[in-house]
N, C-alpha and C. Protein backbone atom coordinates (compact mmCIF):
# COMPACT_ATOMS: atom_id res chain seq x y z
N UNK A 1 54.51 103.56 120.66
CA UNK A 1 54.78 104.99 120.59
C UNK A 1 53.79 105.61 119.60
N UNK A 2 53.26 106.71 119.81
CA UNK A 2 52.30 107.63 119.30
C UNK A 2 52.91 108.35 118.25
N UNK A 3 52.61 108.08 117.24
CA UNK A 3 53.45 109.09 116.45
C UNK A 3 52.90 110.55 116.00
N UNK A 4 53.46 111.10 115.68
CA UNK A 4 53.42 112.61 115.03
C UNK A 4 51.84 112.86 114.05
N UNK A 5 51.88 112.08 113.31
CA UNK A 5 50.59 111.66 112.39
C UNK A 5 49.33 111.48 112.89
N UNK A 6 49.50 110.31 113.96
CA UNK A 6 48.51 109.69 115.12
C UNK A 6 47.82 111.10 115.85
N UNK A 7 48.59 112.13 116.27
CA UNK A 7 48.69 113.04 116.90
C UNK A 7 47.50 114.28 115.91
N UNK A 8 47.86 114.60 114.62
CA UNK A 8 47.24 115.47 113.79
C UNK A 8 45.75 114.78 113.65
N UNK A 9 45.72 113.27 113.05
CA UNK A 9 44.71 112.62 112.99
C UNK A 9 43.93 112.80 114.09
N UNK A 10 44.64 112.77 115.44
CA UNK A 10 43.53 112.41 116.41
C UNK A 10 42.84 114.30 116.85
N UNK A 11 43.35 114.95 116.22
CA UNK A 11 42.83 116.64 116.29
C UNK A 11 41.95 116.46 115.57
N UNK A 12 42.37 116.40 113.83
CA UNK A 12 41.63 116.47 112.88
C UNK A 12 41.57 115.17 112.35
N UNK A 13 40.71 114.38 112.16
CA UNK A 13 40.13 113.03 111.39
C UNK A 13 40.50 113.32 109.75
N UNK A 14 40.52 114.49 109.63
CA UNK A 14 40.56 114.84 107.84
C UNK A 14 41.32 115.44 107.28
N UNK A 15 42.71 115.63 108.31
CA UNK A 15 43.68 116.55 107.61
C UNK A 15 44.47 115.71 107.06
N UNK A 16 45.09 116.04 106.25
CA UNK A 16 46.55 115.67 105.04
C UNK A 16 47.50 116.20 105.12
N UNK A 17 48.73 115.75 105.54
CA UNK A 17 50.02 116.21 105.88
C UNK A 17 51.22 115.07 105.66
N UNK A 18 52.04 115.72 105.53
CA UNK A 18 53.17 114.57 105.22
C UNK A 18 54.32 115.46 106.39
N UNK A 19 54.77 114.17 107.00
CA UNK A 19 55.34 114.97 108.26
C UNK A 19 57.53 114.34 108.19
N UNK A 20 58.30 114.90 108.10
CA UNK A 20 59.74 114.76 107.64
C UNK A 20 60.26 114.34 109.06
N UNK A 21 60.67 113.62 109.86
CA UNK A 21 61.59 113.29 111.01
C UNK A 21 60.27 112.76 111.93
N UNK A 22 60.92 112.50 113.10
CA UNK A 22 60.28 111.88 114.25
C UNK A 22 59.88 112.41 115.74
N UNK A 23 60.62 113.56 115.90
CA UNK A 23 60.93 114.29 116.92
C UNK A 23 59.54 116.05 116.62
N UNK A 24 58.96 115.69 117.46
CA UNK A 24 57.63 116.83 117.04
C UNK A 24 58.35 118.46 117.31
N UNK A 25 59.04 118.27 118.06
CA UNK A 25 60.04 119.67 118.00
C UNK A 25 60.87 120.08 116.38
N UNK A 26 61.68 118.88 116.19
CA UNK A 26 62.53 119.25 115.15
C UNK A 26 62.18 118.79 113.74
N UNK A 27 60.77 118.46 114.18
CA UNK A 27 60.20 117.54 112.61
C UNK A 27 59.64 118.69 111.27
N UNK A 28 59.44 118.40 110.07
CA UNK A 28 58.41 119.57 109.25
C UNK A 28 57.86 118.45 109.11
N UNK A 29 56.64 119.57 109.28
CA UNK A 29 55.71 119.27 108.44
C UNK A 29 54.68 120.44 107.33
N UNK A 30 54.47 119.14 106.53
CA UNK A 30 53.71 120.19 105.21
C UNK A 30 52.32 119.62 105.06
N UNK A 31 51.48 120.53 105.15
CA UNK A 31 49.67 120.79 105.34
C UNK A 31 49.34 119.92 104.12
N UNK A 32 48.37 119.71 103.29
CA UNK A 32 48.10 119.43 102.13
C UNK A 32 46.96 119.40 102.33
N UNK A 33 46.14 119.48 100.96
CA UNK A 33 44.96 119.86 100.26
C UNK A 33 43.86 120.97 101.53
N UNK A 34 44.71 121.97 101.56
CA UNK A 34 43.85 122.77 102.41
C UNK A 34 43.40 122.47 103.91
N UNK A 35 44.57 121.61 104.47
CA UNK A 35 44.60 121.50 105.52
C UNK A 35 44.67 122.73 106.49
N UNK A 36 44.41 123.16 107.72
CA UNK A 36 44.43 124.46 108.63
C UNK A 36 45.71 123.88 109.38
N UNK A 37 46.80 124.83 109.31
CA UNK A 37 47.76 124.29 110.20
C UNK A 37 47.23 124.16 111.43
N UNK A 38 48.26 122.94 112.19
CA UNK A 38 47.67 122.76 113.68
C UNK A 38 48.89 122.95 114.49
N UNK A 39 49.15 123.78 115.60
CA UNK A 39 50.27 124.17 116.62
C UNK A 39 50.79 122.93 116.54
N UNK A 40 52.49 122.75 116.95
CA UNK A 40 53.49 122.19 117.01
C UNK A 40 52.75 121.71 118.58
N UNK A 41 52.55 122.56 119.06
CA UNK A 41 52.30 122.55 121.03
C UNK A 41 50.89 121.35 120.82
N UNK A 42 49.88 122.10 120.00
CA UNK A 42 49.01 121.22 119.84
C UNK A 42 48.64 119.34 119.58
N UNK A 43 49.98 119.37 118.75
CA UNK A 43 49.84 118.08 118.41
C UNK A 43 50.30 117.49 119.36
N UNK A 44 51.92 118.00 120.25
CA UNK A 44 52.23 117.10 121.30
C UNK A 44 51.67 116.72 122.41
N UNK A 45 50.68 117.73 122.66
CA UNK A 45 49.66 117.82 123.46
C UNK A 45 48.58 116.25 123.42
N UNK A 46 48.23 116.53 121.47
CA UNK A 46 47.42 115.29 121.74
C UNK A 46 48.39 114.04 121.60
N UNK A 47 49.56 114.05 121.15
CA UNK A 47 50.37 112.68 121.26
C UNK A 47 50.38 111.61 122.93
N UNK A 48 50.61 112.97 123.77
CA UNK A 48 50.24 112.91 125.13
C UNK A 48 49.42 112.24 125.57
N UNK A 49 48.26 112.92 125.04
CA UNK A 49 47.03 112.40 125.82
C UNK A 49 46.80 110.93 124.78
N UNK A 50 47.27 110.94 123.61
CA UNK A 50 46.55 109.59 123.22
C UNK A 50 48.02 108.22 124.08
N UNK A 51 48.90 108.80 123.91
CA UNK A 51 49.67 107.38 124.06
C UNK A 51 49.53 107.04 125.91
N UNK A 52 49.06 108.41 126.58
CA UNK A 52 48.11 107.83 128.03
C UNK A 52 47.31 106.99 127.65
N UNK A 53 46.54 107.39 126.96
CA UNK A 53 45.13 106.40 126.63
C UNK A 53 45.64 104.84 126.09
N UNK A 54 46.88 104.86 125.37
CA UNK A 54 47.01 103.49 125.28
C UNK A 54 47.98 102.98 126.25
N UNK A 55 48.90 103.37 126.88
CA UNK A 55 49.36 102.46 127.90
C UNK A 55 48.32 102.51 128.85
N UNK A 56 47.46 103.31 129.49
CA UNK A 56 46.28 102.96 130.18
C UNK A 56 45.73 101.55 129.86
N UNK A 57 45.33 101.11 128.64
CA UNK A 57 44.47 100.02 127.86
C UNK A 57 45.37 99.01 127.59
N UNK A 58 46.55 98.78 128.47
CA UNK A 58 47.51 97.64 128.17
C UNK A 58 46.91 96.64 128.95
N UNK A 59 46.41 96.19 129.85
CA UNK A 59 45.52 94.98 129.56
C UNK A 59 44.52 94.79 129.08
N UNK A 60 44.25 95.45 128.19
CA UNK A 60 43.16 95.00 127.38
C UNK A 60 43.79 93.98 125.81
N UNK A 61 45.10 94.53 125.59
CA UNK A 61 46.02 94.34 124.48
C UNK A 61 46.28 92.90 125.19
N UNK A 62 46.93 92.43 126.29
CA UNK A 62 47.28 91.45 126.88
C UNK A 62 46.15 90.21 127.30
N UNK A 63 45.23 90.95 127.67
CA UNK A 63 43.86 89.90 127.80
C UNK A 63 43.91 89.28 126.23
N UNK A 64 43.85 89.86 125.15
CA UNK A 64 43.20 89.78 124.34
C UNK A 64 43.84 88.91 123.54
N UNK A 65 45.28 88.50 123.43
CA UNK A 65 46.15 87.31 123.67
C UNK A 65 46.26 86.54 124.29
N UNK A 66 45.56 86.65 125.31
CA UNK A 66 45.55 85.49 126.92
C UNK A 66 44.62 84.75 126.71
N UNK A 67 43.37 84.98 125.85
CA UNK A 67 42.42 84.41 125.92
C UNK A 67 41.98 83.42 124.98
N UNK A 68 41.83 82.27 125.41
CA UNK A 68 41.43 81.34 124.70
C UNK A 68 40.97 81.74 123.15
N UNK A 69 40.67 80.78 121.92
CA UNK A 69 39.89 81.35 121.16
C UNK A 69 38.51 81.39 121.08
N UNK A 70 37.83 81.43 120.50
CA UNK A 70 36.58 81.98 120.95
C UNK A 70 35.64 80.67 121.07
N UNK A 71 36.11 79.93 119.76
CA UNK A 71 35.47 77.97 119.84
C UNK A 71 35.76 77.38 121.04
N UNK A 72 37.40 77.39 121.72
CA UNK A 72 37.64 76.79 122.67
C UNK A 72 36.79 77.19 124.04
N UNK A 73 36.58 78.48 124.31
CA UNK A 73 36.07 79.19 124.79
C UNK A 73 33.98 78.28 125.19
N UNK A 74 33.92 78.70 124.17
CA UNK A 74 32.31 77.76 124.00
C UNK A 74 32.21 76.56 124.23
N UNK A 75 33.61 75.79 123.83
CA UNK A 75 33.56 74.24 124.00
C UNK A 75 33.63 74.29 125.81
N UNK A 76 34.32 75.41 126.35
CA UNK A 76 33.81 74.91 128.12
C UNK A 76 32.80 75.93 128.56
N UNK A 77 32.62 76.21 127.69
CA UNK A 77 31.33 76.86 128.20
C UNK A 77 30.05 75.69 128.06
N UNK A 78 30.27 75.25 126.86
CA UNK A 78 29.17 73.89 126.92
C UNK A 78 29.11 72.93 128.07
N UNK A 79 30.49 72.30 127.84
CA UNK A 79 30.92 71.57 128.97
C UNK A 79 30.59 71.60 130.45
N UNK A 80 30.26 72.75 130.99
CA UNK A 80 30.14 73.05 131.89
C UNK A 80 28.44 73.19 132.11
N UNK A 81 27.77 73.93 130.95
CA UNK A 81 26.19 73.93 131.21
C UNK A 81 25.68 72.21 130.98
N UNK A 82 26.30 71.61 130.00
CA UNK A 82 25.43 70.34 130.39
C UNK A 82 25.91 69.02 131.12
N UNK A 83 26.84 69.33 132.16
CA UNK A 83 27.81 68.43 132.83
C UNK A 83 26.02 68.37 134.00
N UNK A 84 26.52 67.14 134.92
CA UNK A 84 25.27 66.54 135.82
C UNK A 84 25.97 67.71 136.81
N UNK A 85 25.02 68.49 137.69
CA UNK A 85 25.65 69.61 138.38
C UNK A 85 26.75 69.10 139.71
N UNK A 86 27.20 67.69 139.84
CA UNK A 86 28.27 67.69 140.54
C UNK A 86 29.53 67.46 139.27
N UNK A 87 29.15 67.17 138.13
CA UNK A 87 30.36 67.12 137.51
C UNK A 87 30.80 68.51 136.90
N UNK A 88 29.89 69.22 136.82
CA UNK A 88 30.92 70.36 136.58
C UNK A 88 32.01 71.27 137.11
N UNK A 89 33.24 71.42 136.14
CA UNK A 89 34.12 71.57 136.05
C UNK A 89 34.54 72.83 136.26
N UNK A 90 33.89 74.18 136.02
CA UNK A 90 33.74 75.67 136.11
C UNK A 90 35.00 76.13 135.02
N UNK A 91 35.50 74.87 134.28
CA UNK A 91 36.60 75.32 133.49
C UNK A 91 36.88 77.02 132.73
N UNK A 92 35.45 76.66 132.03
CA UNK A 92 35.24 78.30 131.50
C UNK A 92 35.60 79.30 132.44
N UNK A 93 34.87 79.37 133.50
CA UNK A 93 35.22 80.42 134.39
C UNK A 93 36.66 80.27 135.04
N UNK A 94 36.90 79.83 135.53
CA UNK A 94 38.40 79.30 135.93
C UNK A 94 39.37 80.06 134.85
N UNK A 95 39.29 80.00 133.25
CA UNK A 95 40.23 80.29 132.64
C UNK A 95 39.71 82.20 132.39
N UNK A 96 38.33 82.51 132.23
CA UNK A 96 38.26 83.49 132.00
C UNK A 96 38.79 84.69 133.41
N UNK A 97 38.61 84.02 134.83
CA UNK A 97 39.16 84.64 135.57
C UNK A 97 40.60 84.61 135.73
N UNK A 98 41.38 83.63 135.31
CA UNK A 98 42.77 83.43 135.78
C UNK A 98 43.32 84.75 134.33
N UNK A 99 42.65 84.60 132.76
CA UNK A 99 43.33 86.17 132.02
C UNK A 99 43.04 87.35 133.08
N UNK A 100 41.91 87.30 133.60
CA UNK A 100 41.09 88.68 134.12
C UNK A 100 42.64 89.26 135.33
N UNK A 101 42.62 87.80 136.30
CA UNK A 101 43.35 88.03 137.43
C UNK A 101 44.96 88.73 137.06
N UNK A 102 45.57 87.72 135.64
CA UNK A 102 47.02 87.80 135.71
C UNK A 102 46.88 89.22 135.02
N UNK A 103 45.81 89.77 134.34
CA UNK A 103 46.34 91.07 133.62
C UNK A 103 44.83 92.08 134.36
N UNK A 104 44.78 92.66 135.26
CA UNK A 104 44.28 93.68 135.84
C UNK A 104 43.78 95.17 135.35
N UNK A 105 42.90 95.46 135.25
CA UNK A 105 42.37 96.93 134.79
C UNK A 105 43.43 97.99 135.35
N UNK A 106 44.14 98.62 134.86
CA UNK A 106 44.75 99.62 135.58
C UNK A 106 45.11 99.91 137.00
């Protein structure tokens, strides 16, 4: 969930605010050090558009746990470039397509 904060930040990179409740309707908030207030409408607006942007990017969050670590990763990647070309195994690829397959781009 996108919060209220996430929302001002992602308008302004440099504003300062301290924001009281959770609910962008019934929440205060207070500006600080010369912050420009930003519309109530405004922020939910960008809460919107950012927490699209991250359930959009949920397999990227899921790949990114799926995937081997990065040594294991190299160890079949080796494996595979200096195997005699009937012994190779395609392990590397095999595992990098089976994250790709089970978690899909949008």
């Amino acid at each position: 969930m996108i919060s209220i904060l996430n929302g001002i930040i992602g308008i302004n990179a440099n504003a300062r605010a301290v924001v009281e409740g959770t609910d962008i309707d019934d929440c205060t908030i207070t500006w600080l050090e010369g912050t420009a207030e930003i519309s109530k409408s405004d922020i939910k607006t960008k809460i919107a558009e950012l927490q699209t942007a991250y359930d959009n990017n949920k397999y990227q969050r899921d790949r990114a746990v799926a995937y081997k670590e990065l040594k294991e990763q190299l160890d079949l990647l080796y494996h595979d470039m200096v195997a005699d070309k009937g012994d190779k195994t395609g392990e590397w690829f095999k595992h990098i397509k089976s994250v790709k397959d089970a978690n899909p781009k949008g």
